[in-house]
Protein backbone atom coordinates (compact mmCIF):
# COMPACT_ATOMS: atom_id res chain seq x y z
CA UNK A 1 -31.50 -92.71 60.33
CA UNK A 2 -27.97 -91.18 58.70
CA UNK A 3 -26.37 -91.42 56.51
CA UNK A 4 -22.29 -92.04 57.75
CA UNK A 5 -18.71 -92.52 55.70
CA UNK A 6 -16.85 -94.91 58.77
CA UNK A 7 -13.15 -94.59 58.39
CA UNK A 8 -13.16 -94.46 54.90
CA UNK A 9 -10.11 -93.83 52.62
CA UNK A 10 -9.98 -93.79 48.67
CA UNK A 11 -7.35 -93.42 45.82
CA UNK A 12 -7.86 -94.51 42.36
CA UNK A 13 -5.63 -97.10 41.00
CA UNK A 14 -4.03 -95.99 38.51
CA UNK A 15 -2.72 -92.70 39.83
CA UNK A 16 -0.51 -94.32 42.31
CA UNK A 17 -0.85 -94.80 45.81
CA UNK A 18 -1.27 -91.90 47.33
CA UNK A 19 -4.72 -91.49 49.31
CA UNK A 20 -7.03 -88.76 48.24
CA UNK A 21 -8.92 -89.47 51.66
CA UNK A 22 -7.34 -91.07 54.63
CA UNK A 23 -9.52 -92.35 58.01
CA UNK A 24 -12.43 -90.05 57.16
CA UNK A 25 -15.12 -90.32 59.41
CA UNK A 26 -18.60 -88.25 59.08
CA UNK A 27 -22.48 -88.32 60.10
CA UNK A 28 -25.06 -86.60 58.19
CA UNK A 29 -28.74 -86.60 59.91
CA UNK A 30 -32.15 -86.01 58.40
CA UNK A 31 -32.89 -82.25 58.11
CA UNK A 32 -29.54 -81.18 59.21
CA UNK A 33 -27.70 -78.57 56.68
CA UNK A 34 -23.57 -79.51 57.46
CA UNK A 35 -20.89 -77.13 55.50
CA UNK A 36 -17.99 -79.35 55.06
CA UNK A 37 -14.55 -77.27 54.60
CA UNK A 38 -11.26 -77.71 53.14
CA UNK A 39 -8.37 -76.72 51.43
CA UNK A 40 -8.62 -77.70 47.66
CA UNK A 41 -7.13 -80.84 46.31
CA UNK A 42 -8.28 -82.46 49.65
CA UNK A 43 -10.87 -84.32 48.70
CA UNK A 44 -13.94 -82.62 49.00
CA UNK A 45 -15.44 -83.47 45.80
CA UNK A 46 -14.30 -87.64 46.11
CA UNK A 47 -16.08 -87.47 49.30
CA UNK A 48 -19.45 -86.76 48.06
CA UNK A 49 -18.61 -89.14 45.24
CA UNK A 50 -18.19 -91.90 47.62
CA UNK A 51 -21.69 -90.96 49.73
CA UNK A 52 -23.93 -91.13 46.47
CA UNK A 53 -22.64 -94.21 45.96
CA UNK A 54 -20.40 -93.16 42.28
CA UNK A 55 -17.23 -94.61 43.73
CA UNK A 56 -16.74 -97.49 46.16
CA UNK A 57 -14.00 -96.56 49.19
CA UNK A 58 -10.58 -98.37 49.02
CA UNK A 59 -10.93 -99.05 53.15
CA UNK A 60 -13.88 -97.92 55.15
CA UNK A 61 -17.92 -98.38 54.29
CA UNK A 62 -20.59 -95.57 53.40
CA UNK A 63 -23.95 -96.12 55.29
CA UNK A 64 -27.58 -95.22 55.45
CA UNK A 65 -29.63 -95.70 57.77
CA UNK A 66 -26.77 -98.99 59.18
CA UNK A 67 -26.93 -100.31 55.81
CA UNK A 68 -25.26 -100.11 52.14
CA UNK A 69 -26.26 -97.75 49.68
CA UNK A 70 -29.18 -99.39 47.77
CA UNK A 71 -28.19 -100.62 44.23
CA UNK A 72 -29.75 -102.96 41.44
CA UNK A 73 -31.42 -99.57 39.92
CA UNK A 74 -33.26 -98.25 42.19
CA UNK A 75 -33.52 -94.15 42.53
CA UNK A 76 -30.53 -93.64 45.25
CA UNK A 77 -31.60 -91.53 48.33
CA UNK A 78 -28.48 -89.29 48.15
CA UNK A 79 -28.15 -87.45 45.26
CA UNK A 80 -25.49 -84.65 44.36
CA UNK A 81 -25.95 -80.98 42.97
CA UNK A 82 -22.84 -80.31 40.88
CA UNK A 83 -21.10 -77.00 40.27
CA UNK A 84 -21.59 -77.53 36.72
CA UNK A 85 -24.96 -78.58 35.64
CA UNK A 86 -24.16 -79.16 32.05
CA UNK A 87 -22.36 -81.80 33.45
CA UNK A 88 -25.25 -83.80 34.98
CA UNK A 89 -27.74 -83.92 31.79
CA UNK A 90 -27.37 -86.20 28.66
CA UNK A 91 -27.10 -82.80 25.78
CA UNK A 92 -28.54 -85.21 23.60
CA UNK A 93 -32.04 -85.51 25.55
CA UNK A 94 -34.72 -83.13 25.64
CA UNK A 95 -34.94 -81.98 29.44
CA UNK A 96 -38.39 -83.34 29.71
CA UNK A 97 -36.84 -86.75 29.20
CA UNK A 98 -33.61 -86.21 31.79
CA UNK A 99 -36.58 -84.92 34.20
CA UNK A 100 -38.59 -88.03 34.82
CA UNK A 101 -35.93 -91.14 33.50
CA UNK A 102 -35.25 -91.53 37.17
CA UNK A 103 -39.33 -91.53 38.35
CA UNK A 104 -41.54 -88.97 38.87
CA UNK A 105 -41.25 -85.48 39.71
CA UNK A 106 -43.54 -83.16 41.61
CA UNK A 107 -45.12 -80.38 40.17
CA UNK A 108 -44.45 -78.46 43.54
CA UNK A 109 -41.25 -78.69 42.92
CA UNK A 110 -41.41 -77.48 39.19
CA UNK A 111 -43.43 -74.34 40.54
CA UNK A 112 -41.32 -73.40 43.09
CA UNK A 113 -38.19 -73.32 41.41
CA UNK A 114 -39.86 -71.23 38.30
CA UNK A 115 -39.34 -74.08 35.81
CA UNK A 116 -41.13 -73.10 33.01
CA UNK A 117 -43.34 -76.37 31.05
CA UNK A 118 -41.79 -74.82 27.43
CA UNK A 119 -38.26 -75.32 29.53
CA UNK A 120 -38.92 -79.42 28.93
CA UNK A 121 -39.22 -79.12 25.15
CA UNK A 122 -35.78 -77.71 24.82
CA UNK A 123 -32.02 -79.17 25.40
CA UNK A 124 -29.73 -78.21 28.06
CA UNK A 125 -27.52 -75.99 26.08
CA UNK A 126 -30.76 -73.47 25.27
CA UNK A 127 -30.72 -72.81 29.10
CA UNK A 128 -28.89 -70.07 31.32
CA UNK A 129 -26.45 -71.60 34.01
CA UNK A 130 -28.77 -70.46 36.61
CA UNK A 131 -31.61 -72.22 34.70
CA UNK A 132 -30.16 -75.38 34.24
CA UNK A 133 -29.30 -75.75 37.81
CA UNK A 134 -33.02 -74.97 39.17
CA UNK A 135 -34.13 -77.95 36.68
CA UNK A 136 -31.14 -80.25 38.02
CA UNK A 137 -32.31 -79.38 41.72
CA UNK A 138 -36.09 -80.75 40.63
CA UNK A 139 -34.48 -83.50 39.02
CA UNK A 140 -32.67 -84.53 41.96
CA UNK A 141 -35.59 -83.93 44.44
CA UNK A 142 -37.02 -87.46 43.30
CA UNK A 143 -40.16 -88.83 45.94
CA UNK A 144 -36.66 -91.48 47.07
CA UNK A 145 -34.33 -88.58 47.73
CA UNK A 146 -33.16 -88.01 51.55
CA UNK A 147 -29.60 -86.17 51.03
CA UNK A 148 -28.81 -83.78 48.77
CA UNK A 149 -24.82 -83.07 48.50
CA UNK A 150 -24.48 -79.59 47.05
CA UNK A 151 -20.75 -79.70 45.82
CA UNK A 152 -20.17 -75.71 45.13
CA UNK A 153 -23.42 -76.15 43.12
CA UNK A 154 -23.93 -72.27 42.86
CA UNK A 155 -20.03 -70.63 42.80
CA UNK A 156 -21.25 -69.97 39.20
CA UNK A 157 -24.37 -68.22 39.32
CA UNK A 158 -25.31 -64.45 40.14
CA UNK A 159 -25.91 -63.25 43.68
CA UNK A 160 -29.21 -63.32 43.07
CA UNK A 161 -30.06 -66.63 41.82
CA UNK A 162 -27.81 -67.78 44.69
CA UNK A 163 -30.27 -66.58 47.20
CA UNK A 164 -33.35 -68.09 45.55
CA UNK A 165 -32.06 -71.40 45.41
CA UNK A 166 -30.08 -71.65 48.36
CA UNK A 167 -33.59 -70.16 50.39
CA UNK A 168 -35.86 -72.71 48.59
CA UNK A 169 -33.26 -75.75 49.59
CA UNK A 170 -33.56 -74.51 52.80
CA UNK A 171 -37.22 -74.36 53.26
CA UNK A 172 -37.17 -77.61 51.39
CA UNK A 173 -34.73 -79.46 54.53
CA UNK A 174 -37.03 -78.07 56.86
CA UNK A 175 -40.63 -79.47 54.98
CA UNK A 176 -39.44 -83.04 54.25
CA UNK A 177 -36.05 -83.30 56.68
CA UNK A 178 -33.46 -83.62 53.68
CA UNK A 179 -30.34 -83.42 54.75
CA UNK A 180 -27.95 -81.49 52.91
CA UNK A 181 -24.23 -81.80 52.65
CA UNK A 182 -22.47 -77.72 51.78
CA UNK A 183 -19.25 -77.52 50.14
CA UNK A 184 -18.23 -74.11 49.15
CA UNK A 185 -15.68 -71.62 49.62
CA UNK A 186 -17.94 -68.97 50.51
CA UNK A 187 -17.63 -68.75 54.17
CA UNK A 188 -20.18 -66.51 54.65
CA UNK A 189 -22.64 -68.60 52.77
CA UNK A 190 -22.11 -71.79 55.14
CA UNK A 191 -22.50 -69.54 58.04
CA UNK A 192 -25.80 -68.61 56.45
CA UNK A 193 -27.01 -72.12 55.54
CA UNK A 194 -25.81 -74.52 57.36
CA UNK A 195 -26.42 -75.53 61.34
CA UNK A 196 -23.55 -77.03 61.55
CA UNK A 197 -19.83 -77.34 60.13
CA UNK A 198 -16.78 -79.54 59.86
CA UNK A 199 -13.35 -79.87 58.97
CA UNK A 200 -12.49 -82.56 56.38
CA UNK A 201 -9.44 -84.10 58.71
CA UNK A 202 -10.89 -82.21 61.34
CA UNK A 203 -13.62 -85.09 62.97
CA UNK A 204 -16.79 -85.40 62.27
């Protein structure tokens, strides 16, 4: 019940032939919070591309649960926070529309991260940064989701709303055993969040 990258590597073809990611091996488990570190430019980012199933690994496999990510449109059950939230939301939709294309969403979840109901008549350029991101977090918290890979999904919000979210994803791993993936450069953060860490190059 894991979700697992098995010796895989990656580059994309047409920026020659160096590897972004060479041999990398890792294990995710249900309700564990893992901060993954590493220098920039190492792949970070095309790692948790490759576990939610947006690119496809040049050598190696990605696995849940022993088996290939699920396709043929279904909801995945690893889905990714992204630094920028703008960048995960159609600016042409209204946010009530982005909220439930993918299925249902709970109204827990809407409560709990303060997501106002007038928030889902507007589009995602009348929202704050910090705004934004609480909706994409609800978004991404589908009934299918098991893994949530939080790629330095609050480096641009306030101290503040850093806290809120980051205690709400945490009491959220521990009520329904997500597992989260942490990237950031905030050591002290991972420290904070996470029950365990590793080195990308480093093992699992």
């Amino acid at each position: 019940m894991s979700l697992e990258a098995r010796g895989v590597s990656f580059r994309y073809p047409r920026r020659g032939r160096r590897m972004i990611l060479e041999g990398v091996d890792l294990r995710l488990e249900p309700g564990e919070r893992l901060g993954l570190s590493a220098p920039s430019g190492r792949g970070k980012t095309t790692l948790c591309k490759l576990l939610a199933g947006y690119e496809r690994p040049t050598r190696g496999e990605i696995r849940l649960d022993g088996n290939p990510l699920p396709g043929g449109g279904a909801p995945c059950p690893v889905q990714m926070l992204w630094q920028h939230p703008e960048s995960a939301v159609d600016p042409l939709l209204p946010l009530r529309e982005s909220l439930y294309e993918a299925g249902p969403v709970e109204e827990r979840l809407l409560e709990a991260l303060q997501i106002r109901p007038d928030w889902l008549r507007r589009y995602p350029q009348e929202l704050s940064g910090g705004e934004l991101q609480r909706f994409c977090i609800a978004r991404a918290l589908g009934p299918a989701t098991r893994y949530l890979l939080c790629d330095e999904s609050t480096a641009m919000l306030d101290a503040i709303t850093q806290a809120q979210i980051w205690r709400f994803l945490m009491e959220e791993s521990g009520r329904r055993g997500l597992g989260l993936l942490v990237l950031s450069h905030d050591r002290a953060l991972v420290e904070r969040v996470c029950t365990r860490t590793a080195e990308l190059g480093g093992g699992p």
